[in-house]
C-alpha atoms as a PDB file:
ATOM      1  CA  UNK A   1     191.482 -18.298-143.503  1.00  0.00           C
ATOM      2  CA  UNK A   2     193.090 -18.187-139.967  1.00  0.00           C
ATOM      3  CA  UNK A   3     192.502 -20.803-136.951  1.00  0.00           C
ATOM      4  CA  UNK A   4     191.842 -18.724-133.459  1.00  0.00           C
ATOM      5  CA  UNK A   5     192.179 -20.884-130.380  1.00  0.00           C
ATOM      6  CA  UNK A   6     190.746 -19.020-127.632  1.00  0.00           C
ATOM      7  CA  UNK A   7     191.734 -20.603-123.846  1.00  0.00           C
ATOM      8  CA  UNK A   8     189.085 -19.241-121.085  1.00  0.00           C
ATOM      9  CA  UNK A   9     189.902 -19.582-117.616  1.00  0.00           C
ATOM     10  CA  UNK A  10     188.810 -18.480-114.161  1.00  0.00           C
ATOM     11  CA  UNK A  11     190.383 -15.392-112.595  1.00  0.00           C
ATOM     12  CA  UNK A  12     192.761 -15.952-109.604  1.00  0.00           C
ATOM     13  CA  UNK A  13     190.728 -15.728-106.490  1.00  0.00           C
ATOM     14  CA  UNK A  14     187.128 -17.198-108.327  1.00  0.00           C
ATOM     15  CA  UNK A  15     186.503 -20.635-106.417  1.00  0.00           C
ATOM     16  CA  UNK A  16     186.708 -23.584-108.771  1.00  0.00           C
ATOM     17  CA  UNK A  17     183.949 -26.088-107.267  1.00  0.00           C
ATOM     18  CA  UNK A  18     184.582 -28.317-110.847  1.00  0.00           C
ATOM     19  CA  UNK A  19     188.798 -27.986-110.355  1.00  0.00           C
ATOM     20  CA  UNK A  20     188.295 -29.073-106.128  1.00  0.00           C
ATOM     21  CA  UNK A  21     186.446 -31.910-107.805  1.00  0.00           C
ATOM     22  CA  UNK A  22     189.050 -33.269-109.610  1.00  0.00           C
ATOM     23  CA  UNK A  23     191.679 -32.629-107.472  1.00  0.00           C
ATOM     24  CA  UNK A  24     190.363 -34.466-104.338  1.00  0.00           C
ATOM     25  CA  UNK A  25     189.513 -37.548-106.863  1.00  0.00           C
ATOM     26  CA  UNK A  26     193.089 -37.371-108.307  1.00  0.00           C
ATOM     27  CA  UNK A  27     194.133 -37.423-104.760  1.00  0.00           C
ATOM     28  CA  UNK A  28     191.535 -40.428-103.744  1.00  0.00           C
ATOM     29  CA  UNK A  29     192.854 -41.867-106.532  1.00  0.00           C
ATOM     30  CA  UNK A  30     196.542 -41.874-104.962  1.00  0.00           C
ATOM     31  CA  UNK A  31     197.944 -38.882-106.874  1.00  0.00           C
ATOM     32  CA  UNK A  32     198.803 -37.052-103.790  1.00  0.00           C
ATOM     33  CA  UNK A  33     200.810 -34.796-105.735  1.00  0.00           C
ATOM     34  CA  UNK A  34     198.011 -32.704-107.301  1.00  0.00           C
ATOM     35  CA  UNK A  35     197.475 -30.058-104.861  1.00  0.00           C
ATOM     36  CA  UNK A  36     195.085 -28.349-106.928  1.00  0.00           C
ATOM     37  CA  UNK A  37     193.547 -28.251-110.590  1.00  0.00           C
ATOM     38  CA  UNK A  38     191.342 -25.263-111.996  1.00  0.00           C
ATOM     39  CA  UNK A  39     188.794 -26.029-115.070  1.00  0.00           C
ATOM     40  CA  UNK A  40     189.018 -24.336-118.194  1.00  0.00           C
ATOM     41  CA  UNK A  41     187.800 -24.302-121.719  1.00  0.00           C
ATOM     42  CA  UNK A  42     189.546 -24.025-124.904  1.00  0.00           C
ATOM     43  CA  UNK A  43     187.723 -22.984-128.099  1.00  0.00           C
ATOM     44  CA  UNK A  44     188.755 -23.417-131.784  1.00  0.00           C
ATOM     45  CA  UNK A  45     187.660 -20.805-134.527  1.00  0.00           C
ATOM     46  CA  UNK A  46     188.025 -20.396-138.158  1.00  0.00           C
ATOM     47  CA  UNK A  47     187.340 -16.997-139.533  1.00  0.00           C
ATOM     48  CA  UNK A  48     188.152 -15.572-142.712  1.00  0.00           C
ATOM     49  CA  UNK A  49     190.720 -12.708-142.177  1.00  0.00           C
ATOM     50  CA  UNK A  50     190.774  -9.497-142.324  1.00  0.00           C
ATOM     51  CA  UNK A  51     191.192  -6.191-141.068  1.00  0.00           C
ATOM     52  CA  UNK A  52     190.888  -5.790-137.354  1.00  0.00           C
ATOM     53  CA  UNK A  53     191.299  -9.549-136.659  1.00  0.00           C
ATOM     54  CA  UNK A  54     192.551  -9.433-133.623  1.00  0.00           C
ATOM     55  CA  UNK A  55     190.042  -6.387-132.179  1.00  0.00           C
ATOM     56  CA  UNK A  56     187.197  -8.595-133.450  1.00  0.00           C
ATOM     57  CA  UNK A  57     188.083 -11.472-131.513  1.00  0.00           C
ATOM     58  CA  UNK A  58     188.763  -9.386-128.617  1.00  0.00           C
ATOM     59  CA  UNK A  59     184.616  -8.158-128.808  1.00  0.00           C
ATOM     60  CA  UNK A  60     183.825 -11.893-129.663  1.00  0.00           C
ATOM     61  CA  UNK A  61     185.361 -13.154-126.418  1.00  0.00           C
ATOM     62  CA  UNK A  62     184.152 -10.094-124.665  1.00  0.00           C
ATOM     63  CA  UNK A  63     180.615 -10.316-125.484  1.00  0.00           C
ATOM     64  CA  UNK A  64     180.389 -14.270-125.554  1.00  0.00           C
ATOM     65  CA  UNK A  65     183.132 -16.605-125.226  1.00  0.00           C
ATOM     66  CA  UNK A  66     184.056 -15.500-121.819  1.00  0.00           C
ATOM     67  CA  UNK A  67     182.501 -13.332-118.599  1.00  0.00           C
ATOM     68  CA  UNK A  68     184.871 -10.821-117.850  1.00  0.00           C
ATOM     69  CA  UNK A  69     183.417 -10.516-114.495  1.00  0.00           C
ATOM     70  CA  UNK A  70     184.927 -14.013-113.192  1.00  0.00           C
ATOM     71  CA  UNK A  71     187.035 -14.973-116.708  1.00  0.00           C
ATOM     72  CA  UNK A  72     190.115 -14.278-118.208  1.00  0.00           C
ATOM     73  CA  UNK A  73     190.851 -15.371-121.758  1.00  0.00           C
ATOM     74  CA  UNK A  74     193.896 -15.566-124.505  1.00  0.00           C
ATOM     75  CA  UNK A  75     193.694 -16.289-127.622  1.00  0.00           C
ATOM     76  CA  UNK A  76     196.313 -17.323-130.605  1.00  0.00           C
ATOM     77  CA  UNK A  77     195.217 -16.900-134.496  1.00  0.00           C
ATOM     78  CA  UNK A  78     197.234 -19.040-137.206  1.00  0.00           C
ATOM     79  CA  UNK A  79     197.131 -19.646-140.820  1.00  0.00           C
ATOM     80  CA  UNK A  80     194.663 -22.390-141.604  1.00  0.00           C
ATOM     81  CA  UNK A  81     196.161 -25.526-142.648  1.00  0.00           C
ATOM     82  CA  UNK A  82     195.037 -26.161-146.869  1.00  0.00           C
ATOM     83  CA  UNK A  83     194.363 -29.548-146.818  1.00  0.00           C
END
């Protein structure tokens, strides 16, 4: 079993109306020192693996964890932890 943590983020250039949010409260808020802040997600998978792990997760993200249009993504697989 691996854990995949896939980060999604906006591509340089695509306005962040969410990340302009926080930063003008941050700076209402008197952290002047956040000149800007860009929103995100960050998604945790367990798979079972196999061959072609990496490929797989590629078409995953491709086709539905991120829009490649406006999104870039990255994505690190580890062993699960046996608990």
């Amino acid at each position: 079993m691996k854990n995949v943590i896939v980060n999604v983020t906006l591509k340089t250039g695509v306005l962040d109306p969410q990340g302009k949010a926080i930063q003008e409260s941050l700076n209402s808020l008197g952290y002047k020192e956040v000149q800007q802040a860009r929103v995100g997600k960050s998604i945790e998978l367990q798979v079972k693996d196999g061959p072609n792990l990496e490929e797989r997760i590629k078409e995953m993200c491709d086709k539905l964890l991120a829009n490649p249009v406006i999104e870039e993504y990255s994505f690190v697989v580890e062993e699960a932890v046996q608990s």
